[in-house]
C-alpha atoms as a PDB file:
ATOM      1  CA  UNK A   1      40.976  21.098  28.436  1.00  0.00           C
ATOM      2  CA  UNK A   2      40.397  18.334  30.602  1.00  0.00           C
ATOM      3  CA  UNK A   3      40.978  19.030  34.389  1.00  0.00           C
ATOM      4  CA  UNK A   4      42.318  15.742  34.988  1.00  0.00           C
ATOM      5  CA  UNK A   5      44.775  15.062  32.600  1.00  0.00           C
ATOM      6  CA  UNK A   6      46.079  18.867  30.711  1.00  0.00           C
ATOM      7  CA  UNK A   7      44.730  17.446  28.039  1.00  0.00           C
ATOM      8  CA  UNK A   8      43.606  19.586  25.069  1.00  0.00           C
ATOM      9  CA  UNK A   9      41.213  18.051  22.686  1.00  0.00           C
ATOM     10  CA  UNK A  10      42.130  20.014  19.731  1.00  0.00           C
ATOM     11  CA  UNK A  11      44.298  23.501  19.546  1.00  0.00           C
ATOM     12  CA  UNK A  12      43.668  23.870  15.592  1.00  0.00           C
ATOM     13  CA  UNK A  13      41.808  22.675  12.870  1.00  0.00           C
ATOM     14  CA  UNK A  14      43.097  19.078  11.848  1.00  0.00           C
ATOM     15  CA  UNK A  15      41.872  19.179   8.541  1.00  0.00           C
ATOM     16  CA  UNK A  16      43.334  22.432   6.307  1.00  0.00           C
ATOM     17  CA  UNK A  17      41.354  23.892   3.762  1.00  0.00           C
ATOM     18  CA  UNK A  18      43.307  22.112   0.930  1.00  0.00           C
ATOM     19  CA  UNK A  19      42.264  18.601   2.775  1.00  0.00           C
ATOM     20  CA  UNK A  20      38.931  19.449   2.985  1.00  0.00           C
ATOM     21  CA  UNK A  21      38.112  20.227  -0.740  1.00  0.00           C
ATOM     22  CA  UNK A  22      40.217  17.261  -1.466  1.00  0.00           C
ATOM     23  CA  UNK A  23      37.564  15.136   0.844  1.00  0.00           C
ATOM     24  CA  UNK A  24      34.632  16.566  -0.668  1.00  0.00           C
ATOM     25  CA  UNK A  25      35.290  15.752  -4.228  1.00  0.00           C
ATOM     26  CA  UNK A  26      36.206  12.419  -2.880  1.00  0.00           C
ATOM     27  CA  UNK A  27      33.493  11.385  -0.299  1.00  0.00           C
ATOM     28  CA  UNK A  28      31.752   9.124  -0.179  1.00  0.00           C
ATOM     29  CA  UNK A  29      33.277   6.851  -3.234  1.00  0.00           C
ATOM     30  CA  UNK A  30      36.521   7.420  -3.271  1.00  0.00           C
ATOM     31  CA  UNK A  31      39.526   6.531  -1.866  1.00  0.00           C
ATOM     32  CA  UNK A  32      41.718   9.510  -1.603  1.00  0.00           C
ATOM     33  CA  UNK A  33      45.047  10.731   0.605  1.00  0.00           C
ATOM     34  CA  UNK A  34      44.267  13.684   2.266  1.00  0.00           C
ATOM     35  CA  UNK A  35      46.775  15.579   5.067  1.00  0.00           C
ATOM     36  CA  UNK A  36      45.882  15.725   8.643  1.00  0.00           C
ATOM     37  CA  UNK A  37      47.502  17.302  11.805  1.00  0.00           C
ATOM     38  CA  UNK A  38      46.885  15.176  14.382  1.00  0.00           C
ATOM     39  CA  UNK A  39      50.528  14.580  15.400  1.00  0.00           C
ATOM     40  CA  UNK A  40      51.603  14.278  18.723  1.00  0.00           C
ATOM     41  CA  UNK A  41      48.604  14.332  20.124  1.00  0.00           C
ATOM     42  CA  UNK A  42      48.984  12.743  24.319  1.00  0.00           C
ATOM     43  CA  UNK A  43      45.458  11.388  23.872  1.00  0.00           C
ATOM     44  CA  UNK A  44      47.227   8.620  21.196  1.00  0.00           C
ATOM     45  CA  UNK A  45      50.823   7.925  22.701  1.00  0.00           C
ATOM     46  CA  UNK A  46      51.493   4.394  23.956  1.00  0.00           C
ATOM     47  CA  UNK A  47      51.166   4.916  27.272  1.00  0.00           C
ATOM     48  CA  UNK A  48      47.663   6.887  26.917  1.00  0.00           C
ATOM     49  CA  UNK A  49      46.712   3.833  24.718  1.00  0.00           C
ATOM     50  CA  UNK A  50      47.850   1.343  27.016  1.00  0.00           C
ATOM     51  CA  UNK A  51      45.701   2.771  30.081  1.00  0.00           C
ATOM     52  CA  UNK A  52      42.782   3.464  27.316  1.00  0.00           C
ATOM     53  CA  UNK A  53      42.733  -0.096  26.512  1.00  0.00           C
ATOM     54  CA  UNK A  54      43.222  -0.858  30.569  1.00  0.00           C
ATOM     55  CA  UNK A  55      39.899   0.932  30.893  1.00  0.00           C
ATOM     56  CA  UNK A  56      37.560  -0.078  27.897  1.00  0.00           C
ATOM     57  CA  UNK A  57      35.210  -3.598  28.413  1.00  0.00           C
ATOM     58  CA  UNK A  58      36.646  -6.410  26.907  1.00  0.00           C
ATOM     59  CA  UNK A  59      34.587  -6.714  23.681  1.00  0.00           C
ATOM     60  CA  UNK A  60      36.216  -3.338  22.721  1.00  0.00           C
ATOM     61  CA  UNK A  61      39.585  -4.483  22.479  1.00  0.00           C
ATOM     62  CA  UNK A  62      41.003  -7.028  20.249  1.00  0.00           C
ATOM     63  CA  UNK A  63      44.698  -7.975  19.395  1.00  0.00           C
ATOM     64  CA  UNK A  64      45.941 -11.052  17.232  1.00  0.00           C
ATOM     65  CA  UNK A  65      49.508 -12.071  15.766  1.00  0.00           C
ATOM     66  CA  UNK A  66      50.760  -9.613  13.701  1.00  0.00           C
ATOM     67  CA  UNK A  67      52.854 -12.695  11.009  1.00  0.00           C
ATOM     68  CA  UNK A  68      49.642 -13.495   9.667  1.00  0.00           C
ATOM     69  CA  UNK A  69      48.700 -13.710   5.659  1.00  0.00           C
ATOM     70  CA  UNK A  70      46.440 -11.606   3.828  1.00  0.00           C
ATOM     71  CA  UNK A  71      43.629 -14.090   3.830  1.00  0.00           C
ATOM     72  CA  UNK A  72      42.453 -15.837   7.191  1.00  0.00           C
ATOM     73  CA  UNK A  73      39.382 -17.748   8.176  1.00  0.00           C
ATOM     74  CA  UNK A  74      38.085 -17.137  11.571  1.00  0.00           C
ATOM     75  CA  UNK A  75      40.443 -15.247  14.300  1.00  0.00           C
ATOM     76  CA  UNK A  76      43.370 -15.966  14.599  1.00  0.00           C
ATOM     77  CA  UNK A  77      44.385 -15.543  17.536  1.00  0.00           C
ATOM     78  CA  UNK A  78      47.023 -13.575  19.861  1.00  0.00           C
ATOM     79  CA  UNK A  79      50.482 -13.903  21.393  1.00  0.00           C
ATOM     80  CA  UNK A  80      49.890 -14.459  24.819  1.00  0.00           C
ATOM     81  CA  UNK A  81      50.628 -11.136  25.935  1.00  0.00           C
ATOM     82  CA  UNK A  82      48.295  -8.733  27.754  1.00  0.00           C
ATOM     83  CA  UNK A  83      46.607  -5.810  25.591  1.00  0.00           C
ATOM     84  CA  UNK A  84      48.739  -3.298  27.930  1.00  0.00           C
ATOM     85  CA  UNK A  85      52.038  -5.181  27.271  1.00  0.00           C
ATOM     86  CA  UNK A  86      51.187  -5.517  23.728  1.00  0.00           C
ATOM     87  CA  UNK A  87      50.893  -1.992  23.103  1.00  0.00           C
ATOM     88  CA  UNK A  88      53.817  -0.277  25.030  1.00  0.00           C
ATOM     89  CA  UNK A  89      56.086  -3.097  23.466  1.00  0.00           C
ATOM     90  CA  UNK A  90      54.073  -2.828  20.274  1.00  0.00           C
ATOM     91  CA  UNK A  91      57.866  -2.742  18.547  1.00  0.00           C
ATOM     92  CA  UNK A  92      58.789  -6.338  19.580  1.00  0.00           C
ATOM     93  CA  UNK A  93      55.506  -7.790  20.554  1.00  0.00           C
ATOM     94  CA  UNK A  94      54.462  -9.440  17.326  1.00  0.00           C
ATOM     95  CA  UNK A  95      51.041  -7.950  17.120  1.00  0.00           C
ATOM     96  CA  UNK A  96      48.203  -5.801  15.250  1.00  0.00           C
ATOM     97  CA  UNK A  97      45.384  -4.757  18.385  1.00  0.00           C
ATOM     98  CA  UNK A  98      42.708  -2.007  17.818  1.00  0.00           C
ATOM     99  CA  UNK A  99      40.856  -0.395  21.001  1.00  0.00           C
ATOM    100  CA  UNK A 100      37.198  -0.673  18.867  1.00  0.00           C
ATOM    101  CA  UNK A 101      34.612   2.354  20.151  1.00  0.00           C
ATOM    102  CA  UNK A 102      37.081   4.902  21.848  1.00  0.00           C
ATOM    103  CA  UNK A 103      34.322   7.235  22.384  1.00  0.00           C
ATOM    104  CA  UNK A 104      33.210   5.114  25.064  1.00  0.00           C
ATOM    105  CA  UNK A 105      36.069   7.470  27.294  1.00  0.00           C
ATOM    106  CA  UNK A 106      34.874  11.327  27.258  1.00  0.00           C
ATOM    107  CA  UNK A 107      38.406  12.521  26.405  1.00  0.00           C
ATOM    108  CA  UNK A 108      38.244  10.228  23.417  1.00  0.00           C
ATOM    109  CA  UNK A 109      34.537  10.894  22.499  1.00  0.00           C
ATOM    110  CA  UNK A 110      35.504  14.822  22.503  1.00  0.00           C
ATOM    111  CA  UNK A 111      38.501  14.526  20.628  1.00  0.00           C
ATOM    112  CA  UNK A 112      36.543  12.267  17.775  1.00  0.00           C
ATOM    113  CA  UNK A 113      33.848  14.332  17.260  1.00  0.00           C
ATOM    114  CA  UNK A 114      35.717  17.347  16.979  1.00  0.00           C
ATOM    115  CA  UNK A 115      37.519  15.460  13.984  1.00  0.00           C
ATOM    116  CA  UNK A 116      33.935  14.767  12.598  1.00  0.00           C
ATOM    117  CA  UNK A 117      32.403  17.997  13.019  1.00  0.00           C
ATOM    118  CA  UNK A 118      35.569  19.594  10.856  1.00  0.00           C
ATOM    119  CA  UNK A 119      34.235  17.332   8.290  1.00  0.00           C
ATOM    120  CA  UNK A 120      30.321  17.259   8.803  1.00  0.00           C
ATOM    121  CA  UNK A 121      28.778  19.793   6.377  1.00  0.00           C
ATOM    122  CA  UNK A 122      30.387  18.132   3.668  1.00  0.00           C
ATOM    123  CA  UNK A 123      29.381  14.429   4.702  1.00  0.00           C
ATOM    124  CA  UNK A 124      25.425  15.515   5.705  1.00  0.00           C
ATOM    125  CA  UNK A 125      25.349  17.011   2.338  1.00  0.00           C
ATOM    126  CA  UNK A 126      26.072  13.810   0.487  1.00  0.00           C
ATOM    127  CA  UNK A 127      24.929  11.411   2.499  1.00  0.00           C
ATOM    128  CA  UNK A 128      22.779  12.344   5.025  1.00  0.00           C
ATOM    129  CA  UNK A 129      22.857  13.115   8.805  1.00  0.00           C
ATOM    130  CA  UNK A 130      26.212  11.866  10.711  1.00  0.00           C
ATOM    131  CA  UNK A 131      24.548   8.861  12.425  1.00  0.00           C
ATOM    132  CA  UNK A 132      26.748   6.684  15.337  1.00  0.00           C
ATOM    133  CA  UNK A 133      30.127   7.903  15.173  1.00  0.00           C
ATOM    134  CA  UNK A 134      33.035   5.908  16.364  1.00  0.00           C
ATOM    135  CA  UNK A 135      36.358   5.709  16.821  1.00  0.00           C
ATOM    136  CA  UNK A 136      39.242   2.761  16.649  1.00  0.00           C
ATOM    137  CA  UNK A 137      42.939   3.012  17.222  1.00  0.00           C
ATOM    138  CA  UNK A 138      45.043   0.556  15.755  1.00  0.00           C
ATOM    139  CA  UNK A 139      48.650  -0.335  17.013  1.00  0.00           C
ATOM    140  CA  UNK A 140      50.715  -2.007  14.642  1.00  0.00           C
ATOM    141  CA  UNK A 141      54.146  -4.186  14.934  1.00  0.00           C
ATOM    142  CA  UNK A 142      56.588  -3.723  12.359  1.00  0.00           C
ATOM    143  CA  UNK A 143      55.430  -5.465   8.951  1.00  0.00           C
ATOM    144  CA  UNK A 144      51.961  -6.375  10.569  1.00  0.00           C
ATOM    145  CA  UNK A 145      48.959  -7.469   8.471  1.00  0.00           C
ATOM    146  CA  UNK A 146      45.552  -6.500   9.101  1.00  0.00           C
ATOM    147  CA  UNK A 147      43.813  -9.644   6.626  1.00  0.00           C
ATOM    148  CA  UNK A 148      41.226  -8.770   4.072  1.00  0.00           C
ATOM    149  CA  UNK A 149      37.799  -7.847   5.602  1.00  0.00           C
ATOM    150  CA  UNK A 150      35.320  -4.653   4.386  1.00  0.00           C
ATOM    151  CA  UNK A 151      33.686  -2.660   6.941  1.00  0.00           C
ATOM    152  CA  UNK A 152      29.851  -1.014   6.890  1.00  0.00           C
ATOM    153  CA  UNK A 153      30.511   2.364   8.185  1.00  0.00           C
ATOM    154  CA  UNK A 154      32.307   5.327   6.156  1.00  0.00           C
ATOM    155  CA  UNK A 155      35.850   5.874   7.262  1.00  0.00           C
ATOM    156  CA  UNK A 156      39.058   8.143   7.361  1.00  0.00           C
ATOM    157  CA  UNK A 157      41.959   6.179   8.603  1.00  0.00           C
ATOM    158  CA  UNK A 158      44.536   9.016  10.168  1.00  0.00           C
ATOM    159  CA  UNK A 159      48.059   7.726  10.431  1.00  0.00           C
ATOM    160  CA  UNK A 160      49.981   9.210  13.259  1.00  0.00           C
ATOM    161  CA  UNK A 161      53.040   7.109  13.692  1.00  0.00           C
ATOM    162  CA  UNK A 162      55.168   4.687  11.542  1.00  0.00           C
ATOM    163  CA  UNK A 163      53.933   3.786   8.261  1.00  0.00           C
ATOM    164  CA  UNK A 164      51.521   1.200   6.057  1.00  0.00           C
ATOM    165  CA  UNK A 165      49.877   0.516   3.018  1.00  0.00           C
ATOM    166  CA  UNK A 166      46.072   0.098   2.281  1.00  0.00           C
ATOM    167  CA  UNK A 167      45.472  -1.751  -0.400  1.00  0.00           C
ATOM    168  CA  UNK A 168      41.279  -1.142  -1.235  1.00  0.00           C
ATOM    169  CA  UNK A 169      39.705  -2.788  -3.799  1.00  0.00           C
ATOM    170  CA  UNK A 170      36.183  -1.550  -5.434  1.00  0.00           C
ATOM    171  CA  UNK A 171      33.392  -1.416  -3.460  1.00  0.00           C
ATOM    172  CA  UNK A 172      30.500  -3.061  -4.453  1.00  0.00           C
ATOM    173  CA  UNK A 173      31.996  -5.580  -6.907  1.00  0.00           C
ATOM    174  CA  UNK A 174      31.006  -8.531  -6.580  1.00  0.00           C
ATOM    175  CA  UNK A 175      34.391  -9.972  -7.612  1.00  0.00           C
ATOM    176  CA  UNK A 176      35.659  -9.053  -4.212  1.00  0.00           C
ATOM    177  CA  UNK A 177      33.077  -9.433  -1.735  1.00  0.00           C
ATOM    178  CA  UNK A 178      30.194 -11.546  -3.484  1.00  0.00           C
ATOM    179  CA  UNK A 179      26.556 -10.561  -2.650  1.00  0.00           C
ATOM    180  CA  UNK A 180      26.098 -13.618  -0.509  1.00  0.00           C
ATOM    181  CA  UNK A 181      29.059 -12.266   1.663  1.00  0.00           C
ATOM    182  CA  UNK A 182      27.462  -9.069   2.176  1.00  0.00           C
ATOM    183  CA  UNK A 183      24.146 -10.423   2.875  1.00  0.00           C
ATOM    184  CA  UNK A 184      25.591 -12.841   5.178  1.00  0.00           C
ATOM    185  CA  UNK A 185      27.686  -9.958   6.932  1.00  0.00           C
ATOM    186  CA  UNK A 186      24.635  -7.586   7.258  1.00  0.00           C
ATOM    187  CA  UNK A 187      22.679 -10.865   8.739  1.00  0.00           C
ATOM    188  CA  UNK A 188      25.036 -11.091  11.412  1.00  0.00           C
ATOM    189  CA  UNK A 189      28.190 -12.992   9.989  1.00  0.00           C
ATOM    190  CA  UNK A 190      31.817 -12.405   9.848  1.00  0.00           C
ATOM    191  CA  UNK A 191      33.524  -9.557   8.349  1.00  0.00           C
ATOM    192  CA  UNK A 192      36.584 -11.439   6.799  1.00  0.00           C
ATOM    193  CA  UNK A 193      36.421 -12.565   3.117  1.00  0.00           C
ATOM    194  CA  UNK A 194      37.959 -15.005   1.183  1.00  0.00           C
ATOM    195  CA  UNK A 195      41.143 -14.093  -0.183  1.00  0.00           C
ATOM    196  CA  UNK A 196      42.663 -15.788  -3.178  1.00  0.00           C
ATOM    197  CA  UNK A 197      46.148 -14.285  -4.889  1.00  0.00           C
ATOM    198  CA  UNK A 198      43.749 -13.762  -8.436  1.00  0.00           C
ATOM    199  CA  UNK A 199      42.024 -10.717  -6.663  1.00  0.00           C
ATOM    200  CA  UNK A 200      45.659  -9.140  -5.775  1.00  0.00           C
ATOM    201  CA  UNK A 201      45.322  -7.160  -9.419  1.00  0.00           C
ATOM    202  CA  UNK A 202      42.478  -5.143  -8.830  1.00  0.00           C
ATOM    203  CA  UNK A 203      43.625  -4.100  -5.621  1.00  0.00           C
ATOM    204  CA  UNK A 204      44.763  -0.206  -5.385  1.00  0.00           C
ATOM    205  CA  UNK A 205      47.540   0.021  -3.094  1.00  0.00           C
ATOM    206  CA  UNK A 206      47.951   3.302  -1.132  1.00  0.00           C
ATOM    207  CA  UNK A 207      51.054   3.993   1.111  1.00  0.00           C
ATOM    208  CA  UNK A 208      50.208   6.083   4.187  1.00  0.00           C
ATOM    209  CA  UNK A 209      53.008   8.297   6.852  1.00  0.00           C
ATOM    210  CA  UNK A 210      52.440  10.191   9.765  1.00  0.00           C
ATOM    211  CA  UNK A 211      50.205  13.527   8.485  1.00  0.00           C
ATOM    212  CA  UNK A 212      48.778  11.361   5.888  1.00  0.00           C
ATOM    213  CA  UNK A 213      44.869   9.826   5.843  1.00  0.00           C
ATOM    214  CA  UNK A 214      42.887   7.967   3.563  1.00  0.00           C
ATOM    215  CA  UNK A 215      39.438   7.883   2.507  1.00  0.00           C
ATOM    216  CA  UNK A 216      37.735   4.066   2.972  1.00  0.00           C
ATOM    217  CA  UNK A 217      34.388   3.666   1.051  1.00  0.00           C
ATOM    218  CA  UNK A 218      31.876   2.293   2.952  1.00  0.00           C
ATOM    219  CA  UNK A 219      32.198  -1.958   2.279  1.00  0.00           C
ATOM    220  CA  UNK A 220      35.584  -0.945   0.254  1.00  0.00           C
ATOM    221  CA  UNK A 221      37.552  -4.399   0.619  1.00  0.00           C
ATOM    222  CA  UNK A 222      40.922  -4.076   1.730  1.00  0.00           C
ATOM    223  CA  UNK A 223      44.034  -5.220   3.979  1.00  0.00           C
ATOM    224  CA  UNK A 224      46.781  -3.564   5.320  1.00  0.00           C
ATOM    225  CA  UNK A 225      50.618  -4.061   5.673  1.00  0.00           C
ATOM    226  CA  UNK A 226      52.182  -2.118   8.417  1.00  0.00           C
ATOM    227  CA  UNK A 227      55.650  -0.914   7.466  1.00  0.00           C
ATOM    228  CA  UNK A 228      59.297  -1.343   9.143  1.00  0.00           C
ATOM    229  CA  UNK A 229      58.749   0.465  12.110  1.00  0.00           C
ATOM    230  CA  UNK A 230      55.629  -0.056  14.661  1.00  0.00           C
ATOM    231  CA  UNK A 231      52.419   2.012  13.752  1.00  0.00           C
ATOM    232  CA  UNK A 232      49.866   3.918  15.122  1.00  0.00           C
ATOM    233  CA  UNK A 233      46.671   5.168  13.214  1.00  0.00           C
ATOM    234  CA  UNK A 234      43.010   6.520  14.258  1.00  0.00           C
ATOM    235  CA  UNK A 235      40.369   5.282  12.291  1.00  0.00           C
ATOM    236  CA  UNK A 236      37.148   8.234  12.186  1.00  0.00           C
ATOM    237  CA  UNK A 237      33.806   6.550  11.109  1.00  0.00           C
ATOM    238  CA  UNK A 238      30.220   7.478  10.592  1.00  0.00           C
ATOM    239  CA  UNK A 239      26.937   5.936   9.530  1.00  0.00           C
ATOM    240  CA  UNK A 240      25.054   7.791   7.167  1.00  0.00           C
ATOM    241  CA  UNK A 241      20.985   7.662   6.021  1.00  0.00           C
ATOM    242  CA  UNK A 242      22.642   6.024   2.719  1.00  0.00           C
ATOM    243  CA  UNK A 243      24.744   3.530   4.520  1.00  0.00           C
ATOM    244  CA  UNK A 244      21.687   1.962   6.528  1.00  0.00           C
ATOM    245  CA  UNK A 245      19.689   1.445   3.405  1.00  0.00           C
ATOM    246  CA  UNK A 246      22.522  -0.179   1.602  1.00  0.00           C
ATOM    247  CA  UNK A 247      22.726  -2.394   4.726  1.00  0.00           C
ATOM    248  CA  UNK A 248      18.780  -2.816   4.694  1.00  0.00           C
ATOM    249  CA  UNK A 249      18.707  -3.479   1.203  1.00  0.00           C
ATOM    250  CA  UNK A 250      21.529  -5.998   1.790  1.00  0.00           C
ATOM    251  CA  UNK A 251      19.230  -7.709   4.340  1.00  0.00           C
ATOM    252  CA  UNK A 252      16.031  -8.002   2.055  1.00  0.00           C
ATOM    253  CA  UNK A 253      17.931  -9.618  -0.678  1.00  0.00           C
ATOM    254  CA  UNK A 254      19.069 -12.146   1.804  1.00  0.00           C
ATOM    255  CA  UNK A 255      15.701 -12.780   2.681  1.00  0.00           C
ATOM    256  CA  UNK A 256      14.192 -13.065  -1.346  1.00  0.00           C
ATOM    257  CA  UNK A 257      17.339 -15.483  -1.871  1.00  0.00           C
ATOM    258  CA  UNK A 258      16.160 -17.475   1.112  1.00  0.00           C
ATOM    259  CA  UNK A 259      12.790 -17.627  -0.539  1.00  0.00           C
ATOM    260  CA  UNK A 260      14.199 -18.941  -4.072  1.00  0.00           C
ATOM    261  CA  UNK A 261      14.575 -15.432  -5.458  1.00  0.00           C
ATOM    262  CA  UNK A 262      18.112 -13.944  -6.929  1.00  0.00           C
ATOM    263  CA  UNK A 263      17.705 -10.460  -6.271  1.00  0.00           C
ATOM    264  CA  UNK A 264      19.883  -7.560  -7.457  1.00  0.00           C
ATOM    265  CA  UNK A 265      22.416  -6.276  -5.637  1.00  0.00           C
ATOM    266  CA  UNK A 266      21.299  -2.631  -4.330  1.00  0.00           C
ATOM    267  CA  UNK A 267      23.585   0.320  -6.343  1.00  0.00           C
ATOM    268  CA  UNK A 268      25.987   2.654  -4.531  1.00  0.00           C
ATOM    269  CA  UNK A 269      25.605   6.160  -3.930  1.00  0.00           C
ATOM    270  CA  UNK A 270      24.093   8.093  -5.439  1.00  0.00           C
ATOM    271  CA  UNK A 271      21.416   5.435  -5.617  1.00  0.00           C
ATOM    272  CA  UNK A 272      19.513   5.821  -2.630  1.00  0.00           C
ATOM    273  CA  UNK A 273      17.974   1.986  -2.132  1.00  0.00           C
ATOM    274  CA  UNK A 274      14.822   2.753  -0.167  1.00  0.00           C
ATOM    275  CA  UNK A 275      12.298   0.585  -1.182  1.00  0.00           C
ATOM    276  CA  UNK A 276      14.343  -2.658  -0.490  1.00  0.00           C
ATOM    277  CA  UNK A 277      15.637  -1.176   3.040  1.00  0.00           C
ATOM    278  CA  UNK A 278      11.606   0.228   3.913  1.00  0.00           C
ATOM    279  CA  UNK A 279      10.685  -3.327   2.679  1.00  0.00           C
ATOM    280  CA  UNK A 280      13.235  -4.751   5.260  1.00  0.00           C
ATOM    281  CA  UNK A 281      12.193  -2.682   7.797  1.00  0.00           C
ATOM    282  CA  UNK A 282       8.662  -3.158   7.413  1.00  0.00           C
ATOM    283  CA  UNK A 283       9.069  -6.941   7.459  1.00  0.00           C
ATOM    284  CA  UNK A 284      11.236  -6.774  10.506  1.00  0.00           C
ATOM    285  CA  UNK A 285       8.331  -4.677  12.434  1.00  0.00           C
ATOM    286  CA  UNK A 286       5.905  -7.207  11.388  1.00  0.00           C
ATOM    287  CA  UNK A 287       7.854 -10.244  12.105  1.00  0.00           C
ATOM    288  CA  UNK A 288       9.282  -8.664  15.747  1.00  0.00           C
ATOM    289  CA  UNK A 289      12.440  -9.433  14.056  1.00  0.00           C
ATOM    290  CA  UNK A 290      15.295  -7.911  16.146  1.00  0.00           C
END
C-alpha cells in the first residue's frame, strides 16, 4: 500500500487460472479474449487519470479528436481542451487521449509490473526475457476511433470501463503493412498506415467490456472503435529478445533495399531472425550509427 494515497497495488491475482492457459496457447501470435479483474481499481478512475496526466512530461501524453476516420495521415490534431479537462469530461469532450509510459509514476510502475509478472513465466518461455515494460491508458469518448497504426512491442489491452472493438488484422502480411512501412517505422518513421476500405475484409473484429482483454501481436495492424458510452482501457506491453530481432532484421533490409537489394521480409515467431538483426547491429557499431 502506498502511504500517500491508500492505495493498494493489487489485492488478488488479475489474471485467473482459466485466463492464463488461455494466454499461453495464444501468446505471442494470437489474438485472443482473455478475462481480467482489474475493475475498480482508484489507480485508473478519472480523477486519478486526470492528476496522472497533470504529472507526466508532455511527450507522454497525447489526445486528438475523437470523430476521426479509420485512416489518417499525420496527427490530427485535438479539441482545444486541456488533457485534464479532456479526461474528467471524457463523456462530452470529443476525444481519444492515452497517458503513453505510466510507469514513469511509482504507483503506476508497481501496479504494471505486478500485471506482468502474473504473466512472465509464460512470456520468457516463448519469447525471451521481459525487456522494457510499459504501460498506456487510453480514455475514450463515446464512438471514438483510434485510426489504423501497428505497434512494435507485445501487448494485452485490459478494458476497464465502457466498451470497443479491435479490429486486428494479420501480422506480418504484407497486404496490411507493406515491408517498406515497417522498415520505414523501425528507421524512425510514423506508426500510422495507409488505410483503404479493400483491407476492411481481412480485418478480425473483436468486441471488448469491462473484465475483458485482448491479446495484440506484436506489429498486428489494427484500429479501434470505442462504443456508446466513454471508455477506459490499460494497455500492458513488453519487448521480448524476439521482438528486437524482428525490429533489427526490419532495419537491415532497409539498409540492402537502400543499396539496390530486395530483401526478404524476416519470419515471425518461431523464427528467430538473428543473423539479419546481428548483421544490423554489427553495422551500426561499426558505422557509430545511433
Amino acid at each position: 500500500m502506498d502511504a500517500r494515497t491508500g492505495f493498494t497495488a493489487l489485492d488478488t491475482a488479475v489474471f485467473g487460472p482459466a485466463a492464463r492457459c488461455a494466454f499461453a496457447a495464444a501468446y505471442p501470435e494470437t489474438p485472443r479474449v482473455i478475462e481480467h479483474r482489474l475493475r475498480d481499481h482508484p489507480l485508473l478512475a478519472l480523477d486519478s487519470l486526470a492528476a496522472l496526466a497533470g504529472r507526466l512530461p508532455e511527450a507522454s501524453i497525447e489526445y486528438n479528436r475523437g470523430d476521426l476516420p479509420i485512416g489518417v495521415d499525420g496527427k490530427p490534431g485535438g479539441t482545444g481542451i486541456g488533457i485534464e479537462d479532456t479526461i474528467l469530461h471524457i463523456a462530452t469532450s470529443n476525444s481519444w487521449a492515452v497517458l503513453k509510459n505510466i510507469e514513469q509514476d511509482p504507483e503506476y510502475e508497481t501496479l504494471l509490473l505486478a500485471l506482468l509478472d502474473e504473466l512472465r513465466p509464460v512470456i520468457e518461455a516463448k519469447t525471451g526475457r521481459m525487456l522494457r515494460p510499459q504501460g498506456f491508458v487510453f480514455i475514450s469518448s463515446p464512438d471514438a476511433v483510434t485510426p489504423y497504426h501497428f505497434d512494435p512491442e507485445h501487448n494485452i489491452l485490459l478494458q476497464l470501463a465502457g466498451s470497443k472493438v479491435m479490429t486486428q488484422f494479420p501480422a506480418g502480411d504484407e497486404r496490411y503493412a507493406p515491408d517498406t512501412t515497417h522498415e520505414s517505422y523501425h528507421m524512425g518513421g510514423p506508426r500510422e498506415l495507409r488505410w483503404s476500405d479493400e483491407l476492411a475484409e481481412g480485418g478480425k473484429a473483436f468486441a471488448l467490456g469491462p473484465g475483458e482483454a485482448l491479446t495484440v501481436p506484436v506489429m498486428a495492424p489494427h484500429f479501434v472503435r470505442n462504443g456508446p458510452a466513454s471508455s477506459v482501457s490499460l494497455s500492458i506491453t513488453w519487448r521480448s529478445d524476439w521482438s528486437f530481432a524482428e525490429a533489427d532484421a526490419r532495419c537491415w533490409n532497409a539498409l540492402l533495399r537502400k543499396a539496390g537489394l530486395a530483401p526478404r521480409a524476416p519470419r515471425r515467431w518461431p523464427a528467430a531472425n538473428r543473423g539479419k538483426a546481428y548483421a544490423w547491429r554489427a553495422w551500426r557499431r561499426i558505422t557509430g550509427t545511433s
